[in-house]
Protein backbone atom coordinates (compact mmCIF):
# COMPACT_ATOMS: atom_id res chain seq x y z
CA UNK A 1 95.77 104.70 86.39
CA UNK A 2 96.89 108.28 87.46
CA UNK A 3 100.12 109.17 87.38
CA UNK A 4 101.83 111.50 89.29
CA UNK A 5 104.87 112.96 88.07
CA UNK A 6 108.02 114.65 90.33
CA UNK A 7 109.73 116.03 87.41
CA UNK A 8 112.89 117.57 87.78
CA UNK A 9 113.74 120.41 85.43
CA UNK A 10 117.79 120.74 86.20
CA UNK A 11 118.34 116.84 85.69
CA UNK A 12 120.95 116.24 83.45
CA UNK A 13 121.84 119.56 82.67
CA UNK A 14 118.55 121.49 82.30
CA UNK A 15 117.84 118.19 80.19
CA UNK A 16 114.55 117.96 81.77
CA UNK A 17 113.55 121.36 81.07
CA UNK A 18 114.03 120.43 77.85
CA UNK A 19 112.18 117.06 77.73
CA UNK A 20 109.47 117.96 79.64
CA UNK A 21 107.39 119.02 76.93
CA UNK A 22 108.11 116.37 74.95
CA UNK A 23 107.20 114.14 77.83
CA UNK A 24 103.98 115.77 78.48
CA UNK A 25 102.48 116.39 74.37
CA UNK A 26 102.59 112.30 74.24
CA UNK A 27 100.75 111.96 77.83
CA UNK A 28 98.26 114.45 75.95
CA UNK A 29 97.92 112.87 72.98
CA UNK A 30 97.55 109.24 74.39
CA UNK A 31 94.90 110.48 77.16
CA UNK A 32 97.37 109.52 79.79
CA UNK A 33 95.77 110.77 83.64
CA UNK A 34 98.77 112.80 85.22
CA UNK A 35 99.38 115.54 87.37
CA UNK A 36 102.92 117.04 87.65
CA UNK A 37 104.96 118.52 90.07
CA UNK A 38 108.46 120.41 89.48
CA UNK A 39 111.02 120.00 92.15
CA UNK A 40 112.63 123.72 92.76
CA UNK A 41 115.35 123.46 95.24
CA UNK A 42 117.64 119.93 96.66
CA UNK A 43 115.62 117.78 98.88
CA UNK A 44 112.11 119.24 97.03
CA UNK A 45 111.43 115.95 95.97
CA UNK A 46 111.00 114.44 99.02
CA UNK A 47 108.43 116.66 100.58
CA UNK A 48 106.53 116.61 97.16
CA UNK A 49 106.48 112.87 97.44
CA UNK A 50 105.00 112.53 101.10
CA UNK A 51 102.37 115.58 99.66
CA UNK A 52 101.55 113.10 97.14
CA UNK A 53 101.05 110.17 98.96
CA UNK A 54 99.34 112.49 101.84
CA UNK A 55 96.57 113.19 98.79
CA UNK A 56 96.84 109.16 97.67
CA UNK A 57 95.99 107.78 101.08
CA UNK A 58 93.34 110.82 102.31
CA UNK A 59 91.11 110.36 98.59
CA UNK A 60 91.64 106.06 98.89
CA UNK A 61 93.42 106.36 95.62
CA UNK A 62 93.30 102.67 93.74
CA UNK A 63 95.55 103.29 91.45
CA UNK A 64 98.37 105.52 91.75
CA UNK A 65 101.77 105.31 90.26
CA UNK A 66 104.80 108.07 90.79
CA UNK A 67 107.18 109.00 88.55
CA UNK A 68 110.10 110.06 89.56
CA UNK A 69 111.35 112.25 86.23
CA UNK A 70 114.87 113.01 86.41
CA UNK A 71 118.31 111.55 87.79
CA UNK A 72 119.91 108.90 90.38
CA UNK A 73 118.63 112.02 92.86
CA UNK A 74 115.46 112.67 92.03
CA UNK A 75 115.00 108.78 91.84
CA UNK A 76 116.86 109.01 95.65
CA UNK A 77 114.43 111.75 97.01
CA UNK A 78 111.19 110.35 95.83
CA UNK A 79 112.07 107.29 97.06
CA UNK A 80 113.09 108.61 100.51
CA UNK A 81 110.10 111.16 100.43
CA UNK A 82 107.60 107.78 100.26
CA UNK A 83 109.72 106.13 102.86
CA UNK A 84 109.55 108.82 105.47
CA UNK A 85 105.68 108.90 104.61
CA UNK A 86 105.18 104.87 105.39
CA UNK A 87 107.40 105.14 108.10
CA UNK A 88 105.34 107.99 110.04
CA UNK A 89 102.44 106.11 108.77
CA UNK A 90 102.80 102.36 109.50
CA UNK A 91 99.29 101.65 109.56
CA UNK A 92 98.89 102.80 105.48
CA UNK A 93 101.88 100.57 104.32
CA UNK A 94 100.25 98.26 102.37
CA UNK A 95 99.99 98.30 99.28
CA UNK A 96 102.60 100.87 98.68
CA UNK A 97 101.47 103.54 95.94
CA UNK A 98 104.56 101.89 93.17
CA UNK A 99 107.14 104.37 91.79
CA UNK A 100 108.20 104.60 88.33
CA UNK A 101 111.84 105.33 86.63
CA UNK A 102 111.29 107.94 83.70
CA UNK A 103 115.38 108.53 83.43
CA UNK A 104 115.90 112.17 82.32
CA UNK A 105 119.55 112.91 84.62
CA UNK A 106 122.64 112.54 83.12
CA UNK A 107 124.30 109.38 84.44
CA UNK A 108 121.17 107.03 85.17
CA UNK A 109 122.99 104.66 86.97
CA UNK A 110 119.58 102.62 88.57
CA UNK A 111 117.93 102.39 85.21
CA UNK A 112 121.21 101.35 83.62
CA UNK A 113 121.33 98.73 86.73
CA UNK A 114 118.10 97.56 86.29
CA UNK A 115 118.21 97.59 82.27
CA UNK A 116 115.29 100.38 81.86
CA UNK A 117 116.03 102.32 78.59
CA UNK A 118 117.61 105.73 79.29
CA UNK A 119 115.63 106.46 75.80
CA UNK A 120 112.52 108.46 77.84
CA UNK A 121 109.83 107.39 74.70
CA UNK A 122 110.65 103.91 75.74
CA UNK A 123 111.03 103.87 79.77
CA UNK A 124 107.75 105.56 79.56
CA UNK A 125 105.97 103.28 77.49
CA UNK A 126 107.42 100.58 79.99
CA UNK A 127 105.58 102.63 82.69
CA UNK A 128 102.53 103.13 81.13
CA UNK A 129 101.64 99.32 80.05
CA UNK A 130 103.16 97.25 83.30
CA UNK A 131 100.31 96.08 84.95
CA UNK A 132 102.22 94.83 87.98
CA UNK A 133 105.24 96.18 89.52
CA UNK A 134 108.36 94.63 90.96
CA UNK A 135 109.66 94.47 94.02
CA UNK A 136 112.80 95.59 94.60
CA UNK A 137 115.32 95.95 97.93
CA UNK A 138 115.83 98.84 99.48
CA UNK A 139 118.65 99.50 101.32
CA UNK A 140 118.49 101.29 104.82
CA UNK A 141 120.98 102.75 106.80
CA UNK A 142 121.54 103.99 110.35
CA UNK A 143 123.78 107.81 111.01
CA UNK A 144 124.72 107.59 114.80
CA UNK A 145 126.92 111.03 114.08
CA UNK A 146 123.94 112.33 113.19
CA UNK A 147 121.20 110.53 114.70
CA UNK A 148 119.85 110.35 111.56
CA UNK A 149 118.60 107.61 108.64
CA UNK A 150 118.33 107.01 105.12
CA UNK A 151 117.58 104.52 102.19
CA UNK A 152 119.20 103.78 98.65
CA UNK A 153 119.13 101.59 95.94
CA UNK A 154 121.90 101.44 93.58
CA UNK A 155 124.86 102.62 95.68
CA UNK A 156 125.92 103.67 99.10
CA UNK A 157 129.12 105.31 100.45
CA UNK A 158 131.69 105.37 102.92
CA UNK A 159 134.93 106.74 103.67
CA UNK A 160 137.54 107.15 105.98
CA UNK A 161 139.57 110.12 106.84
CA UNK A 162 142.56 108.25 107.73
CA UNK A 163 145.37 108.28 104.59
CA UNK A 164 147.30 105.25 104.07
CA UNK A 165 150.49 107.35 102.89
CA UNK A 166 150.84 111.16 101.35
CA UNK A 167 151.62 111.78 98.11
CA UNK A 168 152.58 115.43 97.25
CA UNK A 169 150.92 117.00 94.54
CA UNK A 170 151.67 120.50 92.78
CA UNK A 171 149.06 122.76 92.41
CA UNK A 172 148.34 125.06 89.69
């Protein structure tokens, strides 16, 4: 297996600045094949993922894994960064390169969902010995304001702008 490995540093409050080398000495020191990309700006993770799985498909790459190291948003990006990829390339859809859950972000609400540790030693050690992944469901959603789309996992959002009553507040 190779893994490759969106990591991003401002998760959780710099927390995966500061994990990262933790992350990485035990990859070393269990001979782990990775390569690792840092995400520097909002939305980096997608375009890193569709340069990943641009490399995957064009080298026939067997076996490799993602790792989306970080929050709910770096999970979010990755995911829509590989979606966006299948989608302008329906031809290379199967078998989708799986994506892993290292959960370095503060609130970790899909690993707490799906009941991966939010301990990293242990999610990765999870990652590193499944020898087939799981499907899950992916949402998909439709933005006629915007003629745009999306995808998500663990939550989704709506609201409307119309208030039920008013309620006056005093501000400070």
């Amino acid at each position: 297996m190779e893994y490759f490995i969106i990591v991003n540093p401002t998760a959780g409050g710099n927390n995966g600045r500061k994990v990262w080398p933790q992350v990485e000495q035990y990859l070393d020191q269990a001979a782990i094949s990775y390569r690792t990309y840092f995400t520097e700006y909002d939305g980096h993770a997608v375009s890193i993922a569709m340069q990943i799985l641009n490399q995957v498909t064009a080298t026939n790459h067997p076996d490799a894994i993602i790792v989306a190291a970080g929050g709910d948003g770096t999970l979010h990006e990755t995911l829509l960064g590989c979606m966006r990829f299948y989608a302008e390339h329906p031809l290379l859809q199967n078998p989708r390169v799986p994506i892993g859950v290292l959960p370095i972000g503060s609130g970790n609400d899909f690993a707490r969902g799906l009941k991966i540790s939010r301990q990293w030693q242990d999610a990765l050690q999870v990652i590193l010995t499944t020898k087939k992944p799981v499907n899950i469901e992916i949402g998909h959603f439709d933005n006629h304001d915007y003629q745009s789309d999306g995808y998500f996992l663990n939550n989704f959002g709506i609201g409307w702008m119309q208030p039920w009553s008013t309620l006056p507040i005093i501000r400070y």
